[in-house]
PDB file of N, CA and C in Angstrom:
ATOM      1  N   UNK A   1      43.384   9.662 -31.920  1.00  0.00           N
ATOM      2  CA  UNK A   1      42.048  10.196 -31.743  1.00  0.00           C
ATOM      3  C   UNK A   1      42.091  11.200 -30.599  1.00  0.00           C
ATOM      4  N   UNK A   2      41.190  11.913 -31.071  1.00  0.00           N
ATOM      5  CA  UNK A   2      41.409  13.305 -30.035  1.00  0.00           C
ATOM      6  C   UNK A   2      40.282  12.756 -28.835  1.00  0.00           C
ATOM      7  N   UNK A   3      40.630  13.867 -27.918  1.00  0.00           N
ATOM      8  CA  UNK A   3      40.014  13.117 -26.423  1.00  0.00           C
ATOM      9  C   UNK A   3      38.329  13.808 -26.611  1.00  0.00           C
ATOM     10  N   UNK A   4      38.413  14.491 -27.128  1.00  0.00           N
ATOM     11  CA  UNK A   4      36.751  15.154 -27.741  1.00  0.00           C
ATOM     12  C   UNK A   4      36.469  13.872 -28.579  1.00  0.00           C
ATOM     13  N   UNK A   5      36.831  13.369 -29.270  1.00  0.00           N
ATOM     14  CA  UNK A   5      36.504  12.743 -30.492  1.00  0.00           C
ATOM     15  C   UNK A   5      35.799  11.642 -29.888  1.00  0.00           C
ATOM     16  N   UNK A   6      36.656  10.919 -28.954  1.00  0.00           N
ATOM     17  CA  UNK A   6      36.688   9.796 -27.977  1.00  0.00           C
ATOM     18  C   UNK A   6      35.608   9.794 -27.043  1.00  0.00           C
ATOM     19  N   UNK A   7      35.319  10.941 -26.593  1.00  0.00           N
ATOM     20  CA  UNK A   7      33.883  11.228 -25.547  1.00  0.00           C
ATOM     21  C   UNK A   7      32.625  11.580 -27.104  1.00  0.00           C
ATOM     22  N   UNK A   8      32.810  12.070 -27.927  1.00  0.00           N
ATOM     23  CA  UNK A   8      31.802  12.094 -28.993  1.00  0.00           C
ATOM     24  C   UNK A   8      31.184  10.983 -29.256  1.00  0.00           C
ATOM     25  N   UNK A   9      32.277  10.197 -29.564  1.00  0.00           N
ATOM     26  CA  UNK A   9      31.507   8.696 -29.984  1.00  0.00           C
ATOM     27  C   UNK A   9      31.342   7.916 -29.152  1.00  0.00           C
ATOM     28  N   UNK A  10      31.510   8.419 -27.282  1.00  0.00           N
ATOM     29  CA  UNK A  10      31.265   6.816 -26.685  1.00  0.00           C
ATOM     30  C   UNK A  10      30.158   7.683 -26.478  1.00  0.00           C
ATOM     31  N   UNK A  11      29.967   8.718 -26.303  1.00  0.00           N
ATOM     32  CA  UNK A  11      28.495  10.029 -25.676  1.00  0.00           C
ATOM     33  C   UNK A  11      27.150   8.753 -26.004  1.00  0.00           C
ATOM     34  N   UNK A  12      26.418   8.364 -25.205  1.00  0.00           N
ATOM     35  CA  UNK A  12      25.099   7.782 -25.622  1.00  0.00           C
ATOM     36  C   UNK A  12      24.431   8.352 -27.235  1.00  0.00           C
ATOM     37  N   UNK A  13      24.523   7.572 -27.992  1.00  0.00           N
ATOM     38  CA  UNK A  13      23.840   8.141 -28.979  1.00  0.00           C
ATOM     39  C   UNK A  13      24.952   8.532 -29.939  1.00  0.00           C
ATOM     40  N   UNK A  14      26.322   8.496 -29.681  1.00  0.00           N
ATOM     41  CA  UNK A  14      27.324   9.259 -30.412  1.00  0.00           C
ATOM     42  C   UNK A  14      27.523   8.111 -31.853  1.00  0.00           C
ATOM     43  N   UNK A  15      28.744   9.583 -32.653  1.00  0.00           N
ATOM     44  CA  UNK A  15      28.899   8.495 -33.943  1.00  0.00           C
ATOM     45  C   UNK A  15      30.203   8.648 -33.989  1.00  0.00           C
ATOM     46  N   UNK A  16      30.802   7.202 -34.213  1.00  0.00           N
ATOM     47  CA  UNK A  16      32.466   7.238 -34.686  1.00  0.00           C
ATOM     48  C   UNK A  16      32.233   7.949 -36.199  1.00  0.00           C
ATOM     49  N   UNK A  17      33.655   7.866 -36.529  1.00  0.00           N
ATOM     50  CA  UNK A  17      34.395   8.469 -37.675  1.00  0.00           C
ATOM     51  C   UNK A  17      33.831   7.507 -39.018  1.00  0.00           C
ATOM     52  N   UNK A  18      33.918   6.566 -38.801  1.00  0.00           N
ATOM     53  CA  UNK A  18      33.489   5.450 -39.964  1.00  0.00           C
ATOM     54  C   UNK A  18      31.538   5.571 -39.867  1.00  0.00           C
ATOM     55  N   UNK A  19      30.677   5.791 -39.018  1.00  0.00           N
ATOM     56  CA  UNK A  19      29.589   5.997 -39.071  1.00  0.00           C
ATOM     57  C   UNK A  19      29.358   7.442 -39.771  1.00  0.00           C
ATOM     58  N   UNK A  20      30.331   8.354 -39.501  1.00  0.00           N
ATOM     59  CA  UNK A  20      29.388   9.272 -40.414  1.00  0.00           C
ATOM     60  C   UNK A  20      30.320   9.531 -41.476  1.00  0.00           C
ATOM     61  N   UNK A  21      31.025   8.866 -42.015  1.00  0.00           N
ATOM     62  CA  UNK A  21      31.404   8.842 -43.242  1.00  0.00           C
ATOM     63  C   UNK A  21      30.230   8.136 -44.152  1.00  0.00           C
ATOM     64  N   UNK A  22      29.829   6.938 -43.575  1.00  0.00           N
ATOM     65  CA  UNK A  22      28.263   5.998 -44.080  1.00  0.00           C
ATOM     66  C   UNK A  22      27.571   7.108 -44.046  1.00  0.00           C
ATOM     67  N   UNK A  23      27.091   7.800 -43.393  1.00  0.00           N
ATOM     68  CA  UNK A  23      25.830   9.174 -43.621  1.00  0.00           C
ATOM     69  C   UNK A  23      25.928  10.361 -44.315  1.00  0.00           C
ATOM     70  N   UNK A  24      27.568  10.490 -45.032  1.00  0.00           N
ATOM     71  CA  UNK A  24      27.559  11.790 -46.181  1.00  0.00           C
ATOM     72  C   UNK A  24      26.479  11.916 -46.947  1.00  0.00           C
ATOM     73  N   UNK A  25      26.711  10.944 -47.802  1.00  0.00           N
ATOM     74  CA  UNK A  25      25.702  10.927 -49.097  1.00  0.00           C
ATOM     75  C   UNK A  25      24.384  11.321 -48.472  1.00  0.00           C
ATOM     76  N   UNK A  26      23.852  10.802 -47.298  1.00  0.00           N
ATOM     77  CA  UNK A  26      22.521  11.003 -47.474  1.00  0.00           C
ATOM     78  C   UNK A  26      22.399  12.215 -46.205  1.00  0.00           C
ATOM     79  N   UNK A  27      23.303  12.935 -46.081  1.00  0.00           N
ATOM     80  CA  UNK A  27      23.464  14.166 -44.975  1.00  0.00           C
ATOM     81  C   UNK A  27      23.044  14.590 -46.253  1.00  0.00           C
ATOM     82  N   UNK A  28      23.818  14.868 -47.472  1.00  0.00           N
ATOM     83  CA  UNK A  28      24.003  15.984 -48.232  1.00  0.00           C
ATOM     84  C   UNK A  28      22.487  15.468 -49.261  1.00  0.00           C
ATOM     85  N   UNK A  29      21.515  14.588 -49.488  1.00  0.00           N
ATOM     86  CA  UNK A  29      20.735  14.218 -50.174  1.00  0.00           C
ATOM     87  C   UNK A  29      19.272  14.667 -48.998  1.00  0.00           C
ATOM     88  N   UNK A  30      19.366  15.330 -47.750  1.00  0.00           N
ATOM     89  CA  UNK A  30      18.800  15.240 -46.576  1.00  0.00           C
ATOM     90  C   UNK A  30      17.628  14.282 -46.609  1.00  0.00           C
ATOM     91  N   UNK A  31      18.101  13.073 -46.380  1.00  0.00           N
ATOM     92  CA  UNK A  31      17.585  11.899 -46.007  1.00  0.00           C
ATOM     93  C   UNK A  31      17.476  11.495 -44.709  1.00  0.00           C
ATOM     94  N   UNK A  32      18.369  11.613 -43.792  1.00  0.00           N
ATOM     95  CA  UNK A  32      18.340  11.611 -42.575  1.00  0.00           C
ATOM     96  C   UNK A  32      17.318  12.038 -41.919  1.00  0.00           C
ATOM     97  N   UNK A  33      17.105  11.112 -40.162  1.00  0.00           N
ATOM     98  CA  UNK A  33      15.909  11.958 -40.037  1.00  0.00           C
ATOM     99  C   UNK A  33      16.774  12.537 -39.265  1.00  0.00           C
ATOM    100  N   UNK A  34      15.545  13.400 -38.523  1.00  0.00           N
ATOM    101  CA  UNK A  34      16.328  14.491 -37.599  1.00  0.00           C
ATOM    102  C   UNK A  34      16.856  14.099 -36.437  1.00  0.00           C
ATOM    103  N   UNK A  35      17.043  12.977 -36.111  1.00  0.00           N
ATOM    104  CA  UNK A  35      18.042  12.349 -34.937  1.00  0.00           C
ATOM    105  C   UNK A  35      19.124  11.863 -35.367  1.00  0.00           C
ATOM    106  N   UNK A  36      19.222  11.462 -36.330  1.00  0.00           N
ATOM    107  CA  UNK A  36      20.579  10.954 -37.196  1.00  0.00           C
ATOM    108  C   UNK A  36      21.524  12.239 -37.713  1.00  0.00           C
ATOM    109  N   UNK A  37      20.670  13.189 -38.710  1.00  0.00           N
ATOM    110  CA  UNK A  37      21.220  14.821 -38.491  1.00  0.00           C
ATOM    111  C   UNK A  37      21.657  15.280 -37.452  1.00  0.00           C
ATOM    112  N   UNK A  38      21.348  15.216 -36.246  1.00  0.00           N
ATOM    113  CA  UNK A  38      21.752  16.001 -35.327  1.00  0.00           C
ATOM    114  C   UNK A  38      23.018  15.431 -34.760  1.00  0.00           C
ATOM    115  N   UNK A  39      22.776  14.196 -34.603  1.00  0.00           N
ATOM    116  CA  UNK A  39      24.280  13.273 -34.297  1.00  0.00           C
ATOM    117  C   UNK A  39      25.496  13.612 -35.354  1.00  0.00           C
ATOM    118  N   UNK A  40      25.157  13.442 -36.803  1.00  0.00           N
ATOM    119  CA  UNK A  40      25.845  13.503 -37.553  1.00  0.00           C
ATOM    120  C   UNK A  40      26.681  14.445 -37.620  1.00  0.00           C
ATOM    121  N   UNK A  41      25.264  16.225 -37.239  1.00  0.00           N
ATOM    122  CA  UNK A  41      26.172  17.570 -37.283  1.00  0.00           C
ATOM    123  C   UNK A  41      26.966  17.308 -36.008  1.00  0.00           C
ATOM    124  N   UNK A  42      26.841  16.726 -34.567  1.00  0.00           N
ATOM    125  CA  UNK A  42      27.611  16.905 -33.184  1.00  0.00           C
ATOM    126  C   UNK A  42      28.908  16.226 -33.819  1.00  0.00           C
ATOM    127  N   UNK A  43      29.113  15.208 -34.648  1.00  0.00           N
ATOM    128  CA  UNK A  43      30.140  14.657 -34.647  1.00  0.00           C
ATOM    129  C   UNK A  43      31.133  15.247 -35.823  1.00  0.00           C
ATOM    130  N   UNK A  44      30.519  15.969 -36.698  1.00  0.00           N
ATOM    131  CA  UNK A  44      31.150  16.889 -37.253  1.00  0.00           C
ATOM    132  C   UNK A  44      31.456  17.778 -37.055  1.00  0.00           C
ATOM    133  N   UNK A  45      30.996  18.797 -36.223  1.00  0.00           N
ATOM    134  CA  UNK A  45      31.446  19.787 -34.898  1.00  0.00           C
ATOM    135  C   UNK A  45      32.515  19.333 -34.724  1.00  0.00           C
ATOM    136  N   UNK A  46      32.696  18.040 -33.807  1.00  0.00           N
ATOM    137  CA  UNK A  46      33.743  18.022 -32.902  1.00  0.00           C
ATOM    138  C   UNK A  46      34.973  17.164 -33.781  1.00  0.00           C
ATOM    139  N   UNK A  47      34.764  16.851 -34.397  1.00  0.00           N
ATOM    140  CA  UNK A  47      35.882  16.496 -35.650  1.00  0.00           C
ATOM    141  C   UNK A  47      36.634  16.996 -36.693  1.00  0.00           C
ATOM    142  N   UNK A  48      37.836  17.646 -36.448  1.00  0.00           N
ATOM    143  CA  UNK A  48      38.304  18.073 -37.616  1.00  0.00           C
ATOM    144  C   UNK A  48      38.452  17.750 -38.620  1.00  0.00           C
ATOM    145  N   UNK A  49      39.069  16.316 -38.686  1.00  0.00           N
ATOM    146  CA  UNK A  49      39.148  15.614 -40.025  1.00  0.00           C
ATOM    147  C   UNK A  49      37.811  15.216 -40.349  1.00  0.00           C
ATOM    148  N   UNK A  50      36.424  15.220 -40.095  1.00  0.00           N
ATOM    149  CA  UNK A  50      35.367  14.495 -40.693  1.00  0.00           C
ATOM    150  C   UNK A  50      35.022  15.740 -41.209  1.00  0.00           C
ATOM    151  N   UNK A  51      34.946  16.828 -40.528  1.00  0.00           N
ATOM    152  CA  UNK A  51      34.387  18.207 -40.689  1.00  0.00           C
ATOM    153  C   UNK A  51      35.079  18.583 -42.629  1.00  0.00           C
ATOM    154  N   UNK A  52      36.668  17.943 -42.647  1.00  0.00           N
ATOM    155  CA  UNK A  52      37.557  18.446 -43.478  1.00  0.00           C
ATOM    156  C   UNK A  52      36.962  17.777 -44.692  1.00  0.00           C
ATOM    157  N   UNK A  53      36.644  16.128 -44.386  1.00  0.00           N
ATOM    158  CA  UNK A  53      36.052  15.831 -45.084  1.00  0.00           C
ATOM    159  C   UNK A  53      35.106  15.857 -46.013  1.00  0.00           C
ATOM    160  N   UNK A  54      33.761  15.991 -45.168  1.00  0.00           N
ATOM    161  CA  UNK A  54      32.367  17.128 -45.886  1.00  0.00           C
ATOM    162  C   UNK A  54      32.760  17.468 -46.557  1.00  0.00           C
ATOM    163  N   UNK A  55      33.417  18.780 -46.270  1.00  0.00           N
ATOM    164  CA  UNK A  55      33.823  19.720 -46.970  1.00  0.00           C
ATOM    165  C   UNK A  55      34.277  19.349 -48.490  1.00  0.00           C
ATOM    166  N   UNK A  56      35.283  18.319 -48.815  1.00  0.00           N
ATOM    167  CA  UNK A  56      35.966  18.226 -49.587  1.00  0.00           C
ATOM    168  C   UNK A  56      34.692  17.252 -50.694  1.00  0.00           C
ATOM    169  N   UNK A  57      34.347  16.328 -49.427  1.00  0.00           N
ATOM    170  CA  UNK A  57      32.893  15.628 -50.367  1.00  0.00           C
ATOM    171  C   UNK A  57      31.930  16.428 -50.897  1.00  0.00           C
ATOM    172  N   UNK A  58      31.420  17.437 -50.522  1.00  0.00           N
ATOM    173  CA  UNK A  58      30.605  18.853 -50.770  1.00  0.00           C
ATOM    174  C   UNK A  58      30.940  19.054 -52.086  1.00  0.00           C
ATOM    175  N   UNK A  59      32.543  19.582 -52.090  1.00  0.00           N
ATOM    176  CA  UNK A  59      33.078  20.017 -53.363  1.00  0.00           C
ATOM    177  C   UNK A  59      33.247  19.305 -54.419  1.00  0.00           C
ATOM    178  N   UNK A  60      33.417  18.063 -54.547  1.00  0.00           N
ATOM    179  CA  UNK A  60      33.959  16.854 -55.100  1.00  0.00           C
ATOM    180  C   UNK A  60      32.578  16.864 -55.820  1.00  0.00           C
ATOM    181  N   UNK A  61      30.998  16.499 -55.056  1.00  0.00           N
ATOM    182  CA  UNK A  61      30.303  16.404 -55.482  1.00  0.00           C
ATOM    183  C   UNK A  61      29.242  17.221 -56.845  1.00  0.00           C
ATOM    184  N   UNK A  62      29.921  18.835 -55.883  1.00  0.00           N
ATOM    185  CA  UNK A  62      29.661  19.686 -56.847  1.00  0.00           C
ATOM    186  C   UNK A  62      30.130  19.690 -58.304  1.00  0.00           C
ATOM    187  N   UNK A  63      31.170  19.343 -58.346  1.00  0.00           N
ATOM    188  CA  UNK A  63      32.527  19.532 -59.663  1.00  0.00           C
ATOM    189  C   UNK A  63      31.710  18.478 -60.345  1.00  0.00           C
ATOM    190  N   UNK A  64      31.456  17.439 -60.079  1.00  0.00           N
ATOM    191  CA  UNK A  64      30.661  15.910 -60.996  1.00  0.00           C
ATOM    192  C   UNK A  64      29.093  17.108 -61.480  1.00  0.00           C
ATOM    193  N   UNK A  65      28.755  17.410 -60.635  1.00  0.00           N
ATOM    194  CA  UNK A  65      27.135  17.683 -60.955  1.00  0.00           C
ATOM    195  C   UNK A  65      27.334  19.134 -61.794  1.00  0.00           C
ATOM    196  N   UNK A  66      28.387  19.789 -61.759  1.00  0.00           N
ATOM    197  CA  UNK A  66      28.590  20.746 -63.073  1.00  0.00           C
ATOM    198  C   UNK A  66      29.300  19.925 -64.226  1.00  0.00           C
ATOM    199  N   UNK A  67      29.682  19.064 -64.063  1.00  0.00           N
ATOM    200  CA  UNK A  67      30.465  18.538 -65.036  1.00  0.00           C
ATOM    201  C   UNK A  67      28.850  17.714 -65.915  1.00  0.00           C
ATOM    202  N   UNK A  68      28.281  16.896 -64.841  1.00  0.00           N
ATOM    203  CA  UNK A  68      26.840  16.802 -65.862  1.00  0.00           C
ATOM    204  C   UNK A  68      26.447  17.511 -66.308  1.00  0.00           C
ATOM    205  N   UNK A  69      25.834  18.798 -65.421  1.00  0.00           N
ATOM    206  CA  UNK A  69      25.086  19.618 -66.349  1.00  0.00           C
ATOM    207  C   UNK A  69      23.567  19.242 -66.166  1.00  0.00           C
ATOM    208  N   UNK A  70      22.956  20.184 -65.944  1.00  0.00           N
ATOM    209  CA  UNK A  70      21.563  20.014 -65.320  1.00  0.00           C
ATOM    210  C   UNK A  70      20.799  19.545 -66.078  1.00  0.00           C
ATOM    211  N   UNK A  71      19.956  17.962 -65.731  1.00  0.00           N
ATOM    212  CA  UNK A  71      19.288  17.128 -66.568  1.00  0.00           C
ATOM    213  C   UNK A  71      19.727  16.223 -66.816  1.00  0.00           C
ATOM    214  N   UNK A  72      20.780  16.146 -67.053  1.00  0.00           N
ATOM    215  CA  UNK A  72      21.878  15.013 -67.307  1.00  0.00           C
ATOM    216  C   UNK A  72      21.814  13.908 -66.023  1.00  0.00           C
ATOM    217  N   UNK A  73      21.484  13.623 -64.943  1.00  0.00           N
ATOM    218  CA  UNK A  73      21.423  13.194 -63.962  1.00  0.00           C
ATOM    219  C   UNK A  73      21.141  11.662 -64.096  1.00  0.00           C
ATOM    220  N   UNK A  74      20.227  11.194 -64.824  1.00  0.00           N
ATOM    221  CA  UNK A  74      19.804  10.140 -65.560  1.00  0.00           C
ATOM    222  C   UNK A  74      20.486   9.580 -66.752  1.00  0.00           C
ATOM    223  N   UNK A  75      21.684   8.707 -66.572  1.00  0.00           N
ATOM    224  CA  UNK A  75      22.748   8.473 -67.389  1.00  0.00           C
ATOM    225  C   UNK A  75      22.295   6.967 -67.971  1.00  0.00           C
ATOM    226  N   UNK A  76      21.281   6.507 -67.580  1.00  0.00           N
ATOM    227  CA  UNK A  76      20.993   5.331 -67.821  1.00  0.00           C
ATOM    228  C   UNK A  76      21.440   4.143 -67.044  1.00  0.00           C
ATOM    229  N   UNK A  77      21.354   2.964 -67.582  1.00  0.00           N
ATOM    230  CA  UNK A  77      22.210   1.629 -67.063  1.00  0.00           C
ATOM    231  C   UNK A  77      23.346   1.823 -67.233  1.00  0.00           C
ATOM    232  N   UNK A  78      24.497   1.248 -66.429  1.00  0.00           N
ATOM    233  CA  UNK A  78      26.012   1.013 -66.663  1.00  0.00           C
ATOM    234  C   UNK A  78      26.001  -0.147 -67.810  1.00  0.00           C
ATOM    235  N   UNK A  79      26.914  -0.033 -68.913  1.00  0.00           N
ATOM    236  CA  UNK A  79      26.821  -1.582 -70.050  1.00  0.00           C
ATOM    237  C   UNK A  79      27.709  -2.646 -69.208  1.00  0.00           C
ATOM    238  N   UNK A  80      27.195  -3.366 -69.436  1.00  0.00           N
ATOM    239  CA  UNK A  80      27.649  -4.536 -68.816  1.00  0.00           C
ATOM    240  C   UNK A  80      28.950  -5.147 -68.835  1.00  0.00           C
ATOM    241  N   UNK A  81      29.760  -4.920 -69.795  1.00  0.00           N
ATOM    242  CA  UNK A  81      31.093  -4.718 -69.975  1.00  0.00           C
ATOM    243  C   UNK A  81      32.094  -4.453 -69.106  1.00  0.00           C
ATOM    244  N   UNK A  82      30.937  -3.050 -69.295  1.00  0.00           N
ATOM    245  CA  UNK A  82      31.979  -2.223 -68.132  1.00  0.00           C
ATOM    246  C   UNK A  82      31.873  -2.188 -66.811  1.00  0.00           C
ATOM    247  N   UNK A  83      31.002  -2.777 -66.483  1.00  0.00           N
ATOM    248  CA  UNK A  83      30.609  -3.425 -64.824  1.00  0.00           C
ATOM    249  C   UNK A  83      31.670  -4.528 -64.612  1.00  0.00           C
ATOM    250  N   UNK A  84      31.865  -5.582 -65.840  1.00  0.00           N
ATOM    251  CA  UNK A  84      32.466  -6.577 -65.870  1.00  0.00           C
ATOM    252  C   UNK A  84      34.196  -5.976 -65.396  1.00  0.00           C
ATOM    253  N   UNK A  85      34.236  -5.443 -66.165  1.00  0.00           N
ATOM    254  CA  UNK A  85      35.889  -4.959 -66.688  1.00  0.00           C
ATOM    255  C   UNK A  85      36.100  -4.063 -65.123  1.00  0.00           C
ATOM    256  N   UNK A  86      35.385  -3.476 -64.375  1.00  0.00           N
ATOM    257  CA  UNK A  86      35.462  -2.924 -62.886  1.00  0.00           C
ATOM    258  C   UNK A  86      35.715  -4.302 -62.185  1.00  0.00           C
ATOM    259  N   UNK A  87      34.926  -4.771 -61.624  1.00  0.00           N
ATOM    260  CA  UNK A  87      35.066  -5.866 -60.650  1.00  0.00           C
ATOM    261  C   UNK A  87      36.350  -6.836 -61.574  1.00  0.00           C
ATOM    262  N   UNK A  88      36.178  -6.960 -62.450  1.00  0.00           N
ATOM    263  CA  UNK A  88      38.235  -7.593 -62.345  1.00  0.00           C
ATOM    264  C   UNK A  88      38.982  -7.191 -61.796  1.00  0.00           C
ATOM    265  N   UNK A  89      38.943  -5.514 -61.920  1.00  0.00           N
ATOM    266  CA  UNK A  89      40.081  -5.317 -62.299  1.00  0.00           C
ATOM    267  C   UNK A  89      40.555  -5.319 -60.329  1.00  0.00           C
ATOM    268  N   UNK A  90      39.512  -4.867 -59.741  1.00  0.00           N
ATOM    269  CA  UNK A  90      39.076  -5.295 -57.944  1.00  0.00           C
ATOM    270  C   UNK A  90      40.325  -6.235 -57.630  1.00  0.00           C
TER     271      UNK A  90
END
């Protein structure tokens, strides 16, 4: 861990690496309020690898939501099967 990284997250108010990995989804859904945003962007600032991350989650996310296709968003229930046949395989 970098010595920025290390003063980021002990900083009053700061976020480790595993906290704003928990806040992608809803960074990029802007759910956050604006004190959680602002932490979230300081700790992505000062992080290369979380920063690298985003990024790659950004893209990742995009590629699924062209691959739906606009409207498509609403896929229904998962069948139960196949919920089943996941957690085995766990």
């Amino acid at each position: 861990m970098t010595r920025m990284k290390v003063i980021a997250a002990h900083f009053p108010g700061g976020m480790s690496c595993r906290d704003a990995e928990d806040f992608i989804d809803r960074y990029l859904d802007g759910e956050l309020s604006v004190a959680q945003k602002l932490k979230f962007k300081i700790h992505i600032a000062t992080c290369v690898e979380c920063h690298a991350y985003l990024r790659a989650y950004e893209a990742s996310r995009a590629i699924a939501k062209s691959i739906m296709g606009e409207g498509d968003e609403d896929v229904g229930p998962m069948p139960d099967d196949l919920v089943q046949a996941i957690l085995a395989a766990r």
